[in-house]
PDB file of N, CA and C in Angstrom:
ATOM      1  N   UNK A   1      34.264  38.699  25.600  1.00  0.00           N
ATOM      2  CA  UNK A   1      32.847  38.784  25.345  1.00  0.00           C
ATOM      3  C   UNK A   1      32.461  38.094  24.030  1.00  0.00           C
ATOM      4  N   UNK A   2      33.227  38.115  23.311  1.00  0.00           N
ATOM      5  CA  UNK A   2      33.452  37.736  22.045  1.00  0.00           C
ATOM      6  C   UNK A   2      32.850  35.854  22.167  1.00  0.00           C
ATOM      7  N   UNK A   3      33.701  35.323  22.971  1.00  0.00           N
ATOM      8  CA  UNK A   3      33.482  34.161  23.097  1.00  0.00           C
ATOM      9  C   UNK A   3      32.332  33.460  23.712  1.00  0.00           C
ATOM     10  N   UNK A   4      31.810  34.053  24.780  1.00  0.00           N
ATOM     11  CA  UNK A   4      30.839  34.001  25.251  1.00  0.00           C
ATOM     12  C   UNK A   4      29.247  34.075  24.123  1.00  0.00           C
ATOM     13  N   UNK A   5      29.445  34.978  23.521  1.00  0.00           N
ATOM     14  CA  UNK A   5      28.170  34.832  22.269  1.00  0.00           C
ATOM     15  C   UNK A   5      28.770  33.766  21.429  1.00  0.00           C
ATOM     16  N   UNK A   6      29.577  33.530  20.937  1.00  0.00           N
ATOM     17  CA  UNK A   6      29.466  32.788  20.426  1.00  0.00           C
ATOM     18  C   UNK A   6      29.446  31.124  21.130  1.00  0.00           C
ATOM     19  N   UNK A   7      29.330  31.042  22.605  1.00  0.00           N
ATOM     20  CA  UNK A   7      28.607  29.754  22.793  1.00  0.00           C
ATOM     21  C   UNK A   7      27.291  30.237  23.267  1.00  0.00           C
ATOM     22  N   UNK A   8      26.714  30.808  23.070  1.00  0.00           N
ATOM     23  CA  UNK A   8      25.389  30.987  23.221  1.00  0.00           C
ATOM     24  C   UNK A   8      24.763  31.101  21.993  1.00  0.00           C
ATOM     25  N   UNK A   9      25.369  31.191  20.991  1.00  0.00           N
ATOM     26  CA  UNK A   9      24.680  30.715  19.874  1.00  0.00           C
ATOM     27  C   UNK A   9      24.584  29.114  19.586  1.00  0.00           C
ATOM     28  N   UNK A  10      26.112  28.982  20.077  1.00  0.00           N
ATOM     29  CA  UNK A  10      26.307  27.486  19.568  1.00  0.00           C
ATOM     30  C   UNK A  10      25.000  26.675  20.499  1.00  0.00           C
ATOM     31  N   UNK A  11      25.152  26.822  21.388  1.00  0.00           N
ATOM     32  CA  UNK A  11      24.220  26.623  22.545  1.00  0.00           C
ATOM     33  C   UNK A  11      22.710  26.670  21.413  1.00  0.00           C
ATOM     34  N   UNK A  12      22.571  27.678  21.313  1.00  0.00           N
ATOM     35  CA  UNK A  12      20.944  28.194  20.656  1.00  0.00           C
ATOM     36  C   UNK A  12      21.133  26.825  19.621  1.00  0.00           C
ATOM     37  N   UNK A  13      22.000  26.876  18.663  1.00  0.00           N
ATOM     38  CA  UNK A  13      22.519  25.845  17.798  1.00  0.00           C
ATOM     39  C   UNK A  13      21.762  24.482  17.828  1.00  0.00           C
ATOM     40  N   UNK A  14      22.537  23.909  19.294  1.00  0.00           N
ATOM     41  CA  UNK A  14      22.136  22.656  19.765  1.00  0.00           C
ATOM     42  C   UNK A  14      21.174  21.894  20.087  1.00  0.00           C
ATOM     43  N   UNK A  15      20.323  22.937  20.819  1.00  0.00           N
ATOM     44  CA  UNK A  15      18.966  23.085  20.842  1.00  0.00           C
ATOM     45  C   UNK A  15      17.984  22.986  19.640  1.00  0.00           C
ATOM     46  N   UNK A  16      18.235  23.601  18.822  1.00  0.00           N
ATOM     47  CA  UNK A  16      17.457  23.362  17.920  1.00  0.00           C
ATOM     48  C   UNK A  16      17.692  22.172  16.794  1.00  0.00           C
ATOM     49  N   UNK A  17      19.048  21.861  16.766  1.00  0.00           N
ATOM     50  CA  UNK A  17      19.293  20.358  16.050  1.00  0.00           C
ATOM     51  C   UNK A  17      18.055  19.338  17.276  1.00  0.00           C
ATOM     52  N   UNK A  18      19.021  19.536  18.324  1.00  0.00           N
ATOM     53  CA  UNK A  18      17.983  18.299  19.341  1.00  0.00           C
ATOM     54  C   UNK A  18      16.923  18.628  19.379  1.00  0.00           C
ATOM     55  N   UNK A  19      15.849  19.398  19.445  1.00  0.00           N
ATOM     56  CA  UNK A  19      14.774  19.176  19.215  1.00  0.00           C
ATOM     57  C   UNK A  19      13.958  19.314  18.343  1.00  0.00           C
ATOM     58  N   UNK A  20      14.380  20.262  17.536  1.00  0.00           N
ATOM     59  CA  UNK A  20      13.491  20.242  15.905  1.00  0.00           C
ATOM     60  C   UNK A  20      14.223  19.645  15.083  1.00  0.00           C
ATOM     61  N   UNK A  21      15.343  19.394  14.246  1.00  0.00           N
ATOM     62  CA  UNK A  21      15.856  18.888  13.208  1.00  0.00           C
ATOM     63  C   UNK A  21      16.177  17.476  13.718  1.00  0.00           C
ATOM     64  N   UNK A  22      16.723  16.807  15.026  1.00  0.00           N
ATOM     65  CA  UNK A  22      16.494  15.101  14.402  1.00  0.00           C
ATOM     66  C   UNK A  22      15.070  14.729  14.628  1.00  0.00           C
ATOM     67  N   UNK A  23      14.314  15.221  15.490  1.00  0.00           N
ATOM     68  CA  UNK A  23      12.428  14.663  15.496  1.00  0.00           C
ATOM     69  C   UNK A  23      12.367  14.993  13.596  1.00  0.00           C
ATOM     70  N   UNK A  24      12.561  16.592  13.337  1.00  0.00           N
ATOM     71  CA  UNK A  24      11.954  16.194  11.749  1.00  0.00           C
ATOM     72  C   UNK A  24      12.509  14.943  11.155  1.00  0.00           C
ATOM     73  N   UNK A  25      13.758  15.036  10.759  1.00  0.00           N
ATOM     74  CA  UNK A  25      15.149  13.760  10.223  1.00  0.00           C
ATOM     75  C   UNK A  25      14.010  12.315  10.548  1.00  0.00           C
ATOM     76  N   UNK A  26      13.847  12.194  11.911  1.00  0.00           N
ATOM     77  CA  UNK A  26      13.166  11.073  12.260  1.00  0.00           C
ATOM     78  C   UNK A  26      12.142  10.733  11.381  1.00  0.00           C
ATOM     79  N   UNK A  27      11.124  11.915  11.449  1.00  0.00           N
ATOM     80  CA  UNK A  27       9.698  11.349  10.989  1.00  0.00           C
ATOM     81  C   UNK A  27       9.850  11.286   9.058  1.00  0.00           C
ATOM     82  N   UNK A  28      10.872  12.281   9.084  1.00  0.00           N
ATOM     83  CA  UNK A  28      10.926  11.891   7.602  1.00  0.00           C
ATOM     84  C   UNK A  28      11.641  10.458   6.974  1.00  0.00           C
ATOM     85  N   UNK A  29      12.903  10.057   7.670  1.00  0.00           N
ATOM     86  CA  UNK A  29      13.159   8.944   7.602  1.00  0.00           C
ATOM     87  C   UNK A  29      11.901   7.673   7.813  1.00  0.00           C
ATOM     88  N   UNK A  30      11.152   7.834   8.605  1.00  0.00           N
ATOM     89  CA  UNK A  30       9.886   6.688   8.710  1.00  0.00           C
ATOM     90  C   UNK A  30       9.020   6.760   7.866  1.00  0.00           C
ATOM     91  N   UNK A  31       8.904   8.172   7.197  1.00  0.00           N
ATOM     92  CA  UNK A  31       7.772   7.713   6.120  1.00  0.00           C
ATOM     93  C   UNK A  31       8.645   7.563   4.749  1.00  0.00           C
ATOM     94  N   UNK A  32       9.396   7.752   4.738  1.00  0.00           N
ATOM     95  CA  UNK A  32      10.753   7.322   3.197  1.00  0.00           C
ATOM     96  C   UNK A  32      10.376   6.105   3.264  1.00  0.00           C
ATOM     97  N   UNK A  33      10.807   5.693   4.296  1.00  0.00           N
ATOM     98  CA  UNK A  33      10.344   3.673   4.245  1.00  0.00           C
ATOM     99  C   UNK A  33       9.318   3.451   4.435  1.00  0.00           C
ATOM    100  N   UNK A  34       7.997   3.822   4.849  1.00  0.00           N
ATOM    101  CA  UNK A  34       6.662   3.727   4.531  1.00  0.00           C
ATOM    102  C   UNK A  34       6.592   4.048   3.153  1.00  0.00           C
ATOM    103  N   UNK A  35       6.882   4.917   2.272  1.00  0.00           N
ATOM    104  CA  UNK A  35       6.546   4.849   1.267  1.00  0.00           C
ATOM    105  C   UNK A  35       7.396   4.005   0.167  1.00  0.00           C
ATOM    106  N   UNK A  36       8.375   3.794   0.424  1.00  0.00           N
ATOM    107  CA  UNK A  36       9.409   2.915  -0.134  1.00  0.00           C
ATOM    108  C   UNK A  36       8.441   1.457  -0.250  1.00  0.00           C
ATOM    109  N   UNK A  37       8.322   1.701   0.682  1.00  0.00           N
ATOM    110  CA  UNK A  37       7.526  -0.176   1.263  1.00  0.00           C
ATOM    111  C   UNK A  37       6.453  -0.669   0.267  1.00  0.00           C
ATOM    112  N   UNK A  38       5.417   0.674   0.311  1.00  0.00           N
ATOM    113  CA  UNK A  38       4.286   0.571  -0.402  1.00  0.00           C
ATOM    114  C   UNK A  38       4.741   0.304  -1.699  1.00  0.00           C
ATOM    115  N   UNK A  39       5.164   1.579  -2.536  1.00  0.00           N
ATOM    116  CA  UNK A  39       5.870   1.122  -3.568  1.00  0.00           C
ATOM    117  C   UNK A  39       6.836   0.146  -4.174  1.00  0.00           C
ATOM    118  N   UNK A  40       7.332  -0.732  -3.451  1.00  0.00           N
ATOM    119  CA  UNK A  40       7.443  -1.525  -3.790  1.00  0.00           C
ATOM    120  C   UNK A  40       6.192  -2.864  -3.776  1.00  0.00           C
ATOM    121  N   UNK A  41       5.924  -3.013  -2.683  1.00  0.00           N
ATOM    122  CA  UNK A  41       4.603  -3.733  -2.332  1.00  0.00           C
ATOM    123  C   UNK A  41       3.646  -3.567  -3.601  1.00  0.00           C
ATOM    124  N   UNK A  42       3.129  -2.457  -4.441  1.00  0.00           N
ATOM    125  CA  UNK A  42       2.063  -2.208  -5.286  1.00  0.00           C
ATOM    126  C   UNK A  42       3.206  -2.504  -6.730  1.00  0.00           C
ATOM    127  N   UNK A  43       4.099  -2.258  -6.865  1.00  0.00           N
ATOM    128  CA  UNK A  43       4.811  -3.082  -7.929  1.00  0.00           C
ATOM    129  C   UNK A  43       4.971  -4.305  -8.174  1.00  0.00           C
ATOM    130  N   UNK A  44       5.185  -5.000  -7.260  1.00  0.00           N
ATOM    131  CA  UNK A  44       5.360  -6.297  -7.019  1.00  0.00           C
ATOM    132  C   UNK A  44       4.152  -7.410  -7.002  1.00  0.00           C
ATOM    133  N   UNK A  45       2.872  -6.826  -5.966  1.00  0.00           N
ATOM    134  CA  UNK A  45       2.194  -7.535  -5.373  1.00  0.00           C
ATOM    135  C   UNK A  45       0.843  -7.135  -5.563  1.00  0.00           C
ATOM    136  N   UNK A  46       0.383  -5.811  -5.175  1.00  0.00           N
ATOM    137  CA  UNK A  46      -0.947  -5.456  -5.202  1.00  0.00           C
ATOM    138  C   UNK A  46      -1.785  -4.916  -6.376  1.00  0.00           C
ATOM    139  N   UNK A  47      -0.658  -5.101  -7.360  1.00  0.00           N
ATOM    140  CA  UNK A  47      -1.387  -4.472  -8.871  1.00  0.00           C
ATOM    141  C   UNK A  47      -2.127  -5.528  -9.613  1.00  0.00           C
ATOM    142  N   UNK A  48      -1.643  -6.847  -8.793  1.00  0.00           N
ATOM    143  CA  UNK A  48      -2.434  -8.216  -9.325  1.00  0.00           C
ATOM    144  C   UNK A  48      -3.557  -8.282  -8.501  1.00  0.00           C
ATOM    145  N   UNK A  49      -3.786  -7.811  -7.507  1.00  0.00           N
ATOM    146  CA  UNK A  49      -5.015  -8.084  -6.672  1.00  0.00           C
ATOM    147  C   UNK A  49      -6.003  -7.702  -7.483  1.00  0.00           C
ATOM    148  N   UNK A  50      -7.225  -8.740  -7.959  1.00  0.00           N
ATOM    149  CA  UNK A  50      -8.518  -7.993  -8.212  1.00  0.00           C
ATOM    150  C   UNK A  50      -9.406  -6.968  -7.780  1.00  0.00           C
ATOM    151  N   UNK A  51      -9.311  -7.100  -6.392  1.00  0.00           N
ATOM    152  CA  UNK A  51      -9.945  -6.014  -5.416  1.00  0.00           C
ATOM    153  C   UNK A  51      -9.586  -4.765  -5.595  1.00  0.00           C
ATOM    154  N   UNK A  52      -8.299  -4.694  -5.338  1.00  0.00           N
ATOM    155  CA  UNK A  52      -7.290  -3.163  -5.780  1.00  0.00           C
ATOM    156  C   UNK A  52      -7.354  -2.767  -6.943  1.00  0.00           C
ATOM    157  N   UNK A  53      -7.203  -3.550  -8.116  1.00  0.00           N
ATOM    158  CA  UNK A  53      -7.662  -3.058  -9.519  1.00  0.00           C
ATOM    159  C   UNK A  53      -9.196  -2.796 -10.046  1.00  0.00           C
ATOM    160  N   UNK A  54     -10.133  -3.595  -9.214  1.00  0.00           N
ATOM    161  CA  UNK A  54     -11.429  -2.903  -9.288  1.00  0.00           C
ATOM    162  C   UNK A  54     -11.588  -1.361  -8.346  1.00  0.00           C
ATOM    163  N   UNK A  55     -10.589  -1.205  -7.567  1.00  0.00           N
ATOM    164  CA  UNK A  55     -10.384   0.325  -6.732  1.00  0.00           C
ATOM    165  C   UNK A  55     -10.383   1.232  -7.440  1.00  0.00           C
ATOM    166  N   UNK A  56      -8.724   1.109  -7.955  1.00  0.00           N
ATOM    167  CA  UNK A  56      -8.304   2.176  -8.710  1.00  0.00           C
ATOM    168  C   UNK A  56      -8.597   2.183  -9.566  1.00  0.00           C
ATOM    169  N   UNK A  57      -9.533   1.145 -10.581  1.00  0.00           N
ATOM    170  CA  UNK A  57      -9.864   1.086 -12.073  1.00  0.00           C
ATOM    171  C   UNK A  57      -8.434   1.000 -12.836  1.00  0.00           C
ATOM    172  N   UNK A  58      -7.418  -0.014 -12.496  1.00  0.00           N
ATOM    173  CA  UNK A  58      -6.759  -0.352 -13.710  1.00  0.00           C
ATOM    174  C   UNK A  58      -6.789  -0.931 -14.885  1.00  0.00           C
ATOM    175  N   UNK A  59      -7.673  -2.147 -14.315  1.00  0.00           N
ATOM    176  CA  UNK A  59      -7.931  -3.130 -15.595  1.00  0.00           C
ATOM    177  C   UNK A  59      -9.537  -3.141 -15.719  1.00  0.00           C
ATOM    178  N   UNK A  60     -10.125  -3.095 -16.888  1.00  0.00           N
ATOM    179  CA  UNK A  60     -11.392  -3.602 -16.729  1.00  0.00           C
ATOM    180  C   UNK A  60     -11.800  -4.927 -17.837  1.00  0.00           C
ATOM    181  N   UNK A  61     -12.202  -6.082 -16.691  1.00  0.00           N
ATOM    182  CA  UNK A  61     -12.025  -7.522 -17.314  1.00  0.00           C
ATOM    183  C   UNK A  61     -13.442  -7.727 -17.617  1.00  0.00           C
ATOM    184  N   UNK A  62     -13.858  -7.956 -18.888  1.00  0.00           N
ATOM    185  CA  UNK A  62     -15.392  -8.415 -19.731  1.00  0.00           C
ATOM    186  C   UNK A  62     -15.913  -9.516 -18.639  1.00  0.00           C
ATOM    187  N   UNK A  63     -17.085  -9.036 -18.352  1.00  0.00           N
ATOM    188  CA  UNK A  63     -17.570 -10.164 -17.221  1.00  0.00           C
ATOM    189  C   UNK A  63     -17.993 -11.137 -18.593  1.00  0.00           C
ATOM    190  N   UNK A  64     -17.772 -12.097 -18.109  1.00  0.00           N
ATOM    191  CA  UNK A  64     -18.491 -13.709 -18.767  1.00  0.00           C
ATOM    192  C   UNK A  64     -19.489 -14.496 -18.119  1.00  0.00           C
ATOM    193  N   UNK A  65     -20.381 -14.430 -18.744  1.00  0.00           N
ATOM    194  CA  UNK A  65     -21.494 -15.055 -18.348  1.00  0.00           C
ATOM    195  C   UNK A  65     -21.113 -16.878 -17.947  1.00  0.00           C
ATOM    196  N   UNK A  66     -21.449 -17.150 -16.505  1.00  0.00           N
ATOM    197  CA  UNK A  66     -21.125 -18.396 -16.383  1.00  0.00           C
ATOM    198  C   UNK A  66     -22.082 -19.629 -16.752  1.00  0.00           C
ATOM    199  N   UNK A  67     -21.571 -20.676 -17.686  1.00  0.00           N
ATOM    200  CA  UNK A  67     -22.651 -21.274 -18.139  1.00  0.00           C
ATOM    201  C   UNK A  67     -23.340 -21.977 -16.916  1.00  0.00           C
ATOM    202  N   UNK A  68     -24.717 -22.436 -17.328  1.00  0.00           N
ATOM    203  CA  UNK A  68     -25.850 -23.119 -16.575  1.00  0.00           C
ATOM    204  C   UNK A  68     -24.954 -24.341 -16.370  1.00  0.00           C
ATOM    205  N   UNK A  69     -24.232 -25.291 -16.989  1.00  0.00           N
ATOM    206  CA  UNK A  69     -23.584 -26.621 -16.510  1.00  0.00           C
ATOM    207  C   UNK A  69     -22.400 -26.580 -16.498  1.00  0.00           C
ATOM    208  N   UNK A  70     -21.647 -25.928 -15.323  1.00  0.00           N
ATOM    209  CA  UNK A  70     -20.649 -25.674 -15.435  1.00  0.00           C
ATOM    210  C   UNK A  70     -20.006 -27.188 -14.541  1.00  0.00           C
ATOM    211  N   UNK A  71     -20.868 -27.794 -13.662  1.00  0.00           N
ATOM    212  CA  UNK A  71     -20.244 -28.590 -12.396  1.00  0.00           C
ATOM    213  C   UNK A  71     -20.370 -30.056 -12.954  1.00  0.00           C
ATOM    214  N   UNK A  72     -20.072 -30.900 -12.837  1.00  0.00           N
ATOM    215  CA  UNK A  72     -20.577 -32.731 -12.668  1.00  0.00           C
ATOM    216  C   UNK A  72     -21.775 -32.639 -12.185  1.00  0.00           C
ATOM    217  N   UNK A  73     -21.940 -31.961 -11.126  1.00  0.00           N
ATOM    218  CA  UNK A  73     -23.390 -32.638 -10.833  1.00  0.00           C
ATOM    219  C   UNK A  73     -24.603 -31.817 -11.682  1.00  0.00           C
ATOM    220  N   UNK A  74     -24.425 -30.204 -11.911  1.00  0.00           N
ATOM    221  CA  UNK A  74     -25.802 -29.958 -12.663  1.00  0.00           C
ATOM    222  C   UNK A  74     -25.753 -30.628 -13.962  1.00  0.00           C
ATOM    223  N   UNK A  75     -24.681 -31.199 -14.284  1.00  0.00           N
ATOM    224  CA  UNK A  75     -24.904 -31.851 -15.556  1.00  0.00           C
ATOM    225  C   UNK A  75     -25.164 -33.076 -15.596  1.00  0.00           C
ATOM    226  N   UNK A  76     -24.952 -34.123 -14.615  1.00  0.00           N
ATOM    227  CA  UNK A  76     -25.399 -35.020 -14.005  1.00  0.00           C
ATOM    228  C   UNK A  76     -27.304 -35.141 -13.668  1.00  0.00           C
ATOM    229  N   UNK A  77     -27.426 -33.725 -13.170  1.00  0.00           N
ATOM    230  CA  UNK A  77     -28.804 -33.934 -12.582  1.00  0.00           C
ATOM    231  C   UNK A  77     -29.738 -33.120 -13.914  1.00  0.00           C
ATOM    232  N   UNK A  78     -29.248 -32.334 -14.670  1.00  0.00           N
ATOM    233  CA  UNK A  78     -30.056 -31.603 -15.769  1.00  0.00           C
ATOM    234  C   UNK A  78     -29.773 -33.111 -17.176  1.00  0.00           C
ATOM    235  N   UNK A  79     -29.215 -33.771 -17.021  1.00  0.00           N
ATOM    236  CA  UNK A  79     -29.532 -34.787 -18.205  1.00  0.00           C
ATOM    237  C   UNK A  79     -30.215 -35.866 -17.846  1.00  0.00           C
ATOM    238  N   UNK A  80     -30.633 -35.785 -16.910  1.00  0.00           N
ATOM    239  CA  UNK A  80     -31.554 -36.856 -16.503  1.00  0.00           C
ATOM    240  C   UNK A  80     -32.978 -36.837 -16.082  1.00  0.00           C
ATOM    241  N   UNK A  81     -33.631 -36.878 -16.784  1.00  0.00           N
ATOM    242  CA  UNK A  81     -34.905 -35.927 -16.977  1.00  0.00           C
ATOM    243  C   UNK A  81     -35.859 -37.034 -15.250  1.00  0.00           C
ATOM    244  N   UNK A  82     -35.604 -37.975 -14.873  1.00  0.00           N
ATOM    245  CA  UNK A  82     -36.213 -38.131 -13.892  1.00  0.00           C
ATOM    246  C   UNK A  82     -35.505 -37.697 -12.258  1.00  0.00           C
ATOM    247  N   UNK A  83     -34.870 -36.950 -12.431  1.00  0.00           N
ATOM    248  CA  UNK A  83     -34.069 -36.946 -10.835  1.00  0.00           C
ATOM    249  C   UNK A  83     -34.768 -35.467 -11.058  1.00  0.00           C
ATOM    250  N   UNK A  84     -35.131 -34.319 -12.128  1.00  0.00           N
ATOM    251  CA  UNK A  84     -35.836 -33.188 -11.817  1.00  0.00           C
ATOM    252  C   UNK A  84     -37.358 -32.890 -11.472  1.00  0.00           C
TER     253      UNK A  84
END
């Protein structure tokens, strides 16, 4: 009798590795590397994005006023008092 419970535990055992502990194992393994990913990705790559740093407010860059003749042509067409 002895033996018998104890494969019916083992049994109970098995069951619960196969269906709750590798599905958890699983989903935790997929987001380790989802988050692995990111973090590396935002170290590497997305901390330079302007967009993302105007998000999170990392950097804040002094807007500069862009001058009136910045191109060839408005300076072309603003020094020449008959083409305006």
């Amino acid at each position: 009798m002895g033996l018998e419970n104890s494969g019916d535990v083992w049994l109970g055992w098995e069951y619960a590795v196969v269906f709750f502990l590798r599905p958890l194992f699983a989903i935790l393994f997929v987001f380790s590397l989802i988050l692995l990913s990111w973090f590396v990705a935002w170290k590497t790559m997305l901390v330079h994005v302007p967009l993302v740093q105007e998000i999170f407010g990392l950097r804040k860059k002094p807007v500069m006023p862009k001058p009136p003749t910045r191109h060839r042509l408005s300076r072309f067409y603003n020094s020449n008092p008959a083409l305006r």
